[in-house]
N, C-alpha and C. Protein backbone atom coordinates (compact mmCIF):
# COMPACT_ATOMS: atom_id res chain seq x y z
N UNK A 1 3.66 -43.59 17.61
CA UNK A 1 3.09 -42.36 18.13
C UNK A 1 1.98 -42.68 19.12
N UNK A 2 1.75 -42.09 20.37
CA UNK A 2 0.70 -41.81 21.11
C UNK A 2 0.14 -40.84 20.76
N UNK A 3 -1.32 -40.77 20.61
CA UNK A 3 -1.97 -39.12 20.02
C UNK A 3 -1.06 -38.72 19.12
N UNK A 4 -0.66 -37.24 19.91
CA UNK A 4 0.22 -36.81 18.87
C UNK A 4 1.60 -36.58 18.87
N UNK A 5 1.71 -37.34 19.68
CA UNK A 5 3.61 -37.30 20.40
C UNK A 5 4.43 -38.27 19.71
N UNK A 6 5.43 -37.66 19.02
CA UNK A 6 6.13 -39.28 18.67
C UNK A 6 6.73 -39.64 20.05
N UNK A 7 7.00 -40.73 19.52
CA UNK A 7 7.86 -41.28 20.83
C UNK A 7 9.48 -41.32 20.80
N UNK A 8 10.09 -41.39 21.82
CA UNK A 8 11.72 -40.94 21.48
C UNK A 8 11.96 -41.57 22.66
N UNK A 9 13.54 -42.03 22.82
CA UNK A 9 14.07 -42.93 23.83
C UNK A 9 14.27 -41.78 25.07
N UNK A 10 13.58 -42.40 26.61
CA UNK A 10 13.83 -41.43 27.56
C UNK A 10 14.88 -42.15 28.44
N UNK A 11 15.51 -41.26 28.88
CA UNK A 11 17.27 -42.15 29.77
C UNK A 11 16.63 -40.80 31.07
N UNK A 12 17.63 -41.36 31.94
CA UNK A 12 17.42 -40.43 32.88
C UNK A 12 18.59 -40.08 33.22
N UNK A 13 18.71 -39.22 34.16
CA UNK A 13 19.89 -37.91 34.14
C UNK A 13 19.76 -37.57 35.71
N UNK A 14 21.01 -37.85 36.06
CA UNK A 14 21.58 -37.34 37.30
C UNK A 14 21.63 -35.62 37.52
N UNK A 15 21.60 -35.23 38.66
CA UNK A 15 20.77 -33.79 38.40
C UNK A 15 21.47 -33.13 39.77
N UNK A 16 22.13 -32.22 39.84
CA UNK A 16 22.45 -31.78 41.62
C UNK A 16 21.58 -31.53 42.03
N UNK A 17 22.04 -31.54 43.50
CA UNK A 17 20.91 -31.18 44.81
C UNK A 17 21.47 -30.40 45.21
N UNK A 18 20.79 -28.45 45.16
CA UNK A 18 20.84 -27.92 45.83
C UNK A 18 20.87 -27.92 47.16
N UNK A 19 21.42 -27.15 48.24
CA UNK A 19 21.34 -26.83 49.79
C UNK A 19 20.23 -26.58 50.05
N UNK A 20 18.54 -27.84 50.71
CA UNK A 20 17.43 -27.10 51.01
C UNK A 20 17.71 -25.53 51.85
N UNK A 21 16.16 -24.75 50.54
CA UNK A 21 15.99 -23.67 51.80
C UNK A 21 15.39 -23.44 52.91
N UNK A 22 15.71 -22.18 53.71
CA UNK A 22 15.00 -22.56 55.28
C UNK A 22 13.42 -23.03 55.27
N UNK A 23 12.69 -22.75 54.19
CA UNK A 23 11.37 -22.95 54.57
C UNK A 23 10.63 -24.09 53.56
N UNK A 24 11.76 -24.73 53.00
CA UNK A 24 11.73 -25.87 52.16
C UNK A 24 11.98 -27.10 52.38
N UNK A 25 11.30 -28.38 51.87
CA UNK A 25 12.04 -29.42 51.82
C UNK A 25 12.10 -30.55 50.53
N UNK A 26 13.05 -31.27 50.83
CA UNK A 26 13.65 -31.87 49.18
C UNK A 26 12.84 -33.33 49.45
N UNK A 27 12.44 -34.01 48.32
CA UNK A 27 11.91 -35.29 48.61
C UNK A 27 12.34 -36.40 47.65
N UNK A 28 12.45 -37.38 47.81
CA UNK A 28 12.93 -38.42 46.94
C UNK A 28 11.64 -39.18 46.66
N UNK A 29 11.34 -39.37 45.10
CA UNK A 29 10.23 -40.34 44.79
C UNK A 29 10.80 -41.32 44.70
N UNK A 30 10.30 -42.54 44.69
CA UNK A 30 10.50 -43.85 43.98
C UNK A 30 9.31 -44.50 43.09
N UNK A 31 10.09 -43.94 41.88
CA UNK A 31 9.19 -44.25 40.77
C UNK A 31 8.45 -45.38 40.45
N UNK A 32 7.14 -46.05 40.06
CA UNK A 32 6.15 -46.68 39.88
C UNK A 32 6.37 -47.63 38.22
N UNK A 33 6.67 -46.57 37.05
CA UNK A 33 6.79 -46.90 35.88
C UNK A 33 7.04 -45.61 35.33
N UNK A 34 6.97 -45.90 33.92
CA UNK A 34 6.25 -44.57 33.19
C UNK A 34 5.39 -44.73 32.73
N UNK A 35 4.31 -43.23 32.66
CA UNK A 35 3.22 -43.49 32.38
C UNK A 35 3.09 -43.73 31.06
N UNK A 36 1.75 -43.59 30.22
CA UNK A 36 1.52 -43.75 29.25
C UNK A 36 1.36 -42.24 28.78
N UNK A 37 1.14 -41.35 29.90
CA UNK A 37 1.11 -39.49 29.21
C UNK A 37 2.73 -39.05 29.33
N UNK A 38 3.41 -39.53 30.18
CA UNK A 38 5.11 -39.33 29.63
C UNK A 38 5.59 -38.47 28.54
N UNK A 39 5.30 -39.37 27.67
CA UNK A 39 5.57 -38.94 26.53
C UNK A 39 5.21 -37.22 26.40
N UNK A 40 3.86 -37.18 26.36
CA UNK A 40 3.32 -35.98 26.11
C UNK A 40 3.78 -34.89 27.26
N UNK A 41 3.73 -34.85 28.09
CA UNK A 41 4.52 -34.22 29.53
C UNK A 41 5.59 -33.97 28.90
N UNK A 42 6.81 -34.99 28.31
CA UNK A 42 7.89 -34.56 28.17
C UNK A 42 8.17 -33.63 27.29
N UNK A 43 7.34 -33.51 25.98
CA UNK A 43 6.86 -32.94 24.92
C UNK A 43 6.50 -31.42 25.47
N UNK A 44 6.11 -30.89 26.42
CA UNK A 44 5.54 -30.07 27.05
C UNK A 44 3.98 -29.74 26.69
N UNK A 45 3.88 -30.62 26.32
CA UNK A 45 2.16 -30.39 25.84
C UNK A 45 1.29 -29.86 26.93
N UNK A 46 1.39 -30.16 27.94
CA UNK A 46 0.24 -30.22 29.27
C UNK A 46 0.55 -28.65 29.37
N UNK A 47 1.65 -28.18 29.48
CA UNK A 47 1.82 -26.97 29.79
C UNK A 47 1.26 -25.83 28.49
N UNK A 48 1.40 -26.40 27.40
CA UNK A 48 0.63 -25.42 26.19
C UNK A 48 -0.62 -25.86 26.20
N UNK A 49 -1.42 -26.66 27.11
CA UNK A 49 -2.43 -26.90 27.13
C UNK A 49 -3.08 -26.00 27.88
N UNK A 50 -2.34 -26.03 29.15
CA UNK A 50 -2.67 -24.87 30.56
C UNK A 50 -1.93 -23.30 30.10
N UNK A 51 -1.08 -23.27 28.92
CA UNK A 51 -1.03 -21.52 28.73
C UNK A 51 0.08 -22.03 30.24
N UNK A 52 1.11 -22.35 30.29
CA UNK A 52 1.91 -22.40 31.04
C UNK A 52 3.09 -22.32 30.89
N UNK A 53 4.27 -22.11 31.45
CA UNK A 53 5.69 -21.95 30.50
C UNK A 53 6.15 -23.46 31.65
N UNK A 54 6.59 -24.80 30.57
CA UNK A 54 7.37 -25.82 31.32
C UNK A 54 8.77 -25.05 31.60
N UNK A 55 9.06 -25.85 32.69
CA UNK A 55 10.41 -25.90 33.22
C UNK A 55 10.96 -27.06 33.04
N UNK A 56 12.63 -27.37 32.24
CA UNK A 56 12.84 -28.12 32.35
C UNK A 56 14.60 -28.27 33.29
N UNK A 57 14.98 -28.91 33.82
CA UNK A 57 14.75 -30.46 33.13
C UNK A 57 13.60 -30.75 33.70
N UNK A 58 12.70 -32.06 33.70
CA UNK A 58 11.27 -32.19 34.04
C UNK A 58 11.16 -33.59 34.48
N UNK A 59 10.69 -33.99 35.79
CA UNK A 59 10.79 -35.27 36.09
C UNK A 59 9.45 -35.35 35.84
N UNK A 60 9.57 -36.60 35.15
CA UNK A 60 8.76 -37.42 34.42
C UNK A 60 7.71 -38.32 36.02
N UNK A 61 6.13 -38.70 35.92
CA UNK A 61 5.91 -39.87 36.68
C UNK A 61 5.99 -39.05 37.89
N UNK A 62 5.87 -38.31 38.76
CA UNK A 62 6.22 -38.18 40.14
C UNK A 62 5.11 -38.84 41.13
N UNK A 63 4.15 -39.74 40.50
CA UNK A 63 3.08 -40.33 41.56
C UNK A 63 3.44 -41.60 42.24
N UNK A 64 4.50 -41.21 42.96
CA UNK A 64 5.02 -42.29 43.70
C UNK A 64 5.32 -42.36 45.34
N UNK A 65 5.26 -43.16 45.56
CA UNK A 65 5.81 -43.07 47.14
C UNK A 65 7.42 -42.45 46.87
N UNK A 66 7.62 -42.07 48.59
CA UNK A 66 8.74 -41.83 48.65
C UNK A 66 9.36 -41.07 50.04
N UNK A 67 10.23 -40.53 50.22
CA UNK A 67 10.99 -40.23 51.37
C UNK A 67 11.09 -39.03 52.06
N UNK A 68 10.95 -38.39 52.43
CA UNK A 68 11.43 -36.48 53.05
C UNK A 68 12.83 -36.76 52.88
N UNK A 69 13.52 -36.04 52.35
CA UNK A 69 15.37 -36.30 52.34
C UNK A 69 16.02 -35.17 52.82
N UNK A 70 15.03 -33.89 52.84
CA UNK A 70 16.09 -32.54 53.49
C UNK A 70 15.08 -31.97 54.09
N UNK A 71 15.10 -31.13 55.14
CA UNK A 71 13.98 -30.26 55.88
C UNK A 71 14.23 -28.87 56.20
N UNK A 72 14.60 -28.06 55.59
CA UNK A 72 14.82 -27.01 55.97
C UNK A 72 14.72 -26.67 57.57
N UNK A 73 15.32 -25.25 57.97
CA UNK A 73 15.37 -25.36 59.81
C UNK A 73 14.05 -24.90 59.92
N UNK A 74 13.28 -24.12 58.88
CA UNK A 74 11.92 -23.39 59.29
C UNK A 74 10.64 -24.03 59.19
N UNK A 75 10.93 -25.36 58.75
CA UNK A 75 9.98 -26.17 58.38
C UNK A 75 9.75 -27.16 59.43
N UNK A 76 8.38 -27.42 59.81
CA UNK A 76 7.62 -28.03 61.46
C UNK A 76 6.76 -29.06 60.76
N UNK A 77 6.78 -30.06 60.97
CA UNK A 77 6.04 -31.74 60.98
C UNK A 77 6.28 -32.22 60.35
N UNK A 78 7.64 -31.95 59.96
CA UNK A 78 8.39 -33.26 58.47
C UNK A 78 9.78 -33.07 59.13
N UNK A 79 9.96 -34.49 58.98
CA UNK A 79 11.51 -34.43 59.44
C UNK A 79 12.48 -35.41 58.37
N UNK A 80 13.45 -35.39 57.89
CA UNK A 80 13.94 -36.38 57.21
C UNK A 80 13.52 -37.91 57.57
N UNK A 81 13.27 -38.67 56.11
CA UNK A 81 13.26 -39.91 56.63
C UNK A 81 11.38 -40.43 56.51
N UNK A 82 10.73 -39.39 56.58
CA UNK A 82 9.35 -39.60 56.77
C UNK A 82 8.75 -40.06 54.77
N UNK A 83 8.05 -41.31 55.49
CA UNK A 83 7.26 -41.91 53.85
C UNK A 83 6.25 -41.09 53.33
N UNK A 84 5.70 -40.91 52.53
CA UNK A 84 4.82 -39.93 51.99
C UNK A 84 4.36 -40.57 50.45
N UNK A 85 3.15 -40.59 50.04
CA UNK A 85 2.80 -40.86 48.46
C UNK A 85 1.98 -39.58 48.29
N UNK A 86 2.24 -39.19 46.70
CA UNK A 86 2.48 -38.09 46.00
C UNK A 86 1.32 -38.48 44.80
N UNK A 87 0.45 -37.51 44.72
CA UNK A 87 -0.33 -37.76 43.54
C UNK A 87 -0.73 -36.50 42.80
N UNK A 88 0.18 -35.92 41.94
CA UNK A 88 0.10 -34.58 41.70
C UNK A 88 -1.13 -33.73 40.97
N UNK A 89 -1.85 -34.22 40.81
CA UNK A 89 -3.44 -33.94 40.30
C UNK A 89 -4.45 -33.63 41.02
């Protein structure tokens, strides 16, 4: 157990990619590790912490570098292909 999370085996899961929308764009991370709050994230804790409703499925870790992969047509200074690091906090 971490805190108060047991721990349980995490696999990961292939997921479709919607058609970006016009004023959207899709990004590819490339993951770092997993963290050590994982666990609890996956658990949805953070979100009953914040009075929040999780959504799942739920990618785990997103503080990673990574890619622009779709750009919607309405969207101006990102174009596919562009590097970017992500630190969601």
């Amino acid at each position: 157990m971490i805190g108060l999370v047991e721990l349980k085996r995490l696999e990961t899961q292939e997921l479709p990619i919607p058609a970006v929308a016009p004023m959207k764009c899709w990004f590819m991370w490339k993951p770092l590790g997993i963290g050590v709050w994982d666990p609890f994230e996956r658990e949805a804790a953070f979100a009953k912490e914040f009075n929040i409703k999780p959504v799942f499925p739920l990618v785990l870790d997103p503080m990673a570098p990574g890619t622009v992969e779709a750009v919607g047509p309405q969207v101006s200074g990102l174009e596919k292909g562009t590097a970017f690091t992500e630190f969601p906090f």
